[in-house]
C-alpha atoms as a PDB file:
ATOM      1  CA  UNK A   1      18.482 -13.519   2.010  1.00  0.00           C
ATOM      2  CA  UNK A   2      15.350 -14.598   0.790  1.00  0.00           C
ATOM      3  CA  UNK A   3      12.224 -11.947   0.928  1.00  0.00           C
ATOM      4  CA  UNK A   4       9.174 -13.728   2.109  1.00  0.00           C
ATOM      5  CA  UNK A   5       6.868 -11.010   3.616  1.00  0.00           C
ATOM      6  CA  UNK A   6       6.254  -7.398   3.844  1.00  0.00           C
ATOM      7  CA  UNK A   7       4.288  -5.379   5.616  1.00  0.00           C
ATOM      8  CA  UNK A   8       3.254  -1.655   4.061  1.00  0.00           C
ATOM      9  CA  UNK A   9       2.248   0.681   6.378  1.00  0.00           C
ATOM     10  CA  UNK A  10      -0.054   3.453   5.023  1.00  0.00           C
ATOM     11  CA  UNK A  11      -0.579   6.457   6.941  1.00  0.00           C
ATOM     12  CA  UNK A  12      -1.076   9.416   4.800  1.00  0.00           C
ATOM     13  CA  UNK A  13      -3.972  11.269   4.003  1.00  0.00           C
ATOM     14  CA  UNK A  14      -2.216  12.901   0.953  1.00  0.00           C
ATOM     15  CA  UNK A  15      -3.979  11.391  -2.365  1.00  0.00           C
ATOM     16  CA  UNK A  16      -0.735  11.325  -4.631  1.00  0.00           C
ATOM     17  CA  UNK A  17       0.854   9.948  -2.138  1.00  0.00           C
ATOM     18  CA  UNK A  18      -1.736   7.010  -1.873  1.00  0.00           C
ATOM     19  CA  UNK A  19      -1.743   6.793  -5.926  1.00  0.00           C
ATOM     20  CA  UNK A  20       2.431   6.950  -6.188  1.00  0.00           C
ATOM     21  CA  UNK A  21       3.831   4.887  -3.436  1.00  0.00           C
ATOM     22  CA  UNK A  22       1.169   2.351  -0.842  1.00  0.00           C
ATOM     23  CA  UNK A  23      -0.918   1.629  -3.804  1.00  0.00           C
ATOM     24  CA  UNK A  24       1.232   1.380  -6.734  1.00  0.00           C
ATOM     25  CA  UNK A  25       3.907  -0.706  -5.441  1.00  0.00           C
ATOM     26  CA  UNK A  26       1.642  -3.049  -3.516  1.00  0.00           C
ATOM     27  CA  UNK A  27      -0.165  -3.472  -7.161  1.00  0.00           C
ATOM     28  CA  UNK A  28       3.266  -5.043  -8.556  1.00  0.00           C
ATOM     29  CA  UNK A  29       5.925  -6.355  -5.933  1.00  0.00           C
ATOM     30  CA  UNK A  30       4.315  -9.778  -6.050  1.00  0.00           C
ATOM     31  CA  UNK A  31       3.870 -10.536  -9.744  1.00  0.00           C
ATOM     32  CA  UNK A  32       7.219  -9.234 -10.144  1.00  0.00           C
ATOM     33  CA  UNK A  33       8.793 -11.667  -7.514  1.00  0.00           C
ATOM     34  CA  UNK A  34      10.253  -8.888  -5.406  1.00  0.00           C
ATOM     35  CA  UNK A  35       8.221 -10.888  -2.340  1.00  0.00           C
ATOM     36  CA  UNK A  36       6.127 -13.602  -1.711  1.00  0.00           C
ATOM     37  CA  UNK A  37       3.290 -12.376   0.343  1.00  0.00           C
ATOM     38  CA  UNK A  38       2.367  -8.489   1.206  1.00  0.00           C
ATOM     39  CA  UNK A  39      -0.351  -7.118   3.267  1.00  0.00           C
ATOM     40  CA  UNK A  40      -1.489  -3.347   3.155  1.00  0.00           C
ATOM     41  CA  UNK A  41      -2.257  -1.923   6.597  1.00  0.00           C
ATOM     42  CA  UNK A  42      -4.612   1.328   6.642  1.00  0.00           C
ATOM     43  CA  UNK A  43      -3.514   3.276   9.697  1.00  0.00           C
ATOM     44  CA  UNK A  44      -4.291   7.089  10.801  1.00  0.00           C
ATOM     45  CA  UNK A  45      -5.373   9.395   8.539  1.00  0.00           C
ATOM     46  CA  UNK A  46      -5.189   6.913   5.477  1.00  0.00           C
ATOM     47  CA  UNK A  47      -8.359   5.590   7.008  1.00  0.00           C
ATOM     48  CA  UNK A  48     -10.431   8.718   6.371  1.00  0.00           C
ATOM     49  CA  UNK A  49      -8.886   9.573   2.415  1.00  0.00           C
ATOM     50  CA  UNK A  50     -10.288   5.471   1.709  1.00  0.00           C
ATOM     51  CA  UNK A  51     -13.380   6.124   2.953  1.00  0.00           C
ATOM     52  CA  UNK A  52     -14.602   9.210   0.941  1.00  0.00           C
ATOM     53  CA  UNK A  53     -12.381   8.768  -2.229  1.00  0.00           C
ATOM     54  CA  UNK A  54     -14.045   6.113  -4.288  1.00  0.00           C
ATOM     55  CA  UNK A  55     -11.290   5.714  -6.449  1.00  0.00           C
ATOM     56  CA  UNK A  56      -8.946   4.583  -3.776  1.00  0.00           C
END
């Protein structure tokens, strides 16, 4: 089975979280090959951490 799109749903507010999972692997599954097109939704309380954190 080939892997042609993914879809990451982000919904926590938690800032490691955002840092260790959402963010980091969406920074290297498609230079890696692991799929060939990826799109980050911000959903729920994600929303709010994106808007005040600058470094997110």
């Amino acid at each position: 089975m080939i892997k042609t799109k993914l879809l990451i749903v982000w919904t926590s507010q938690d800032r490691e979280i955002a840092l260790k999972l959402p963010l980091l692997y969406g920074s290297v599954i498609l230079e890696r090959g692991y799929w060939e097109e990826a799109h980050l939704m911000i959903w729920g309380p994600s929303i709010k951490l994106v808007a005040e954190d600058k470094e997110i």
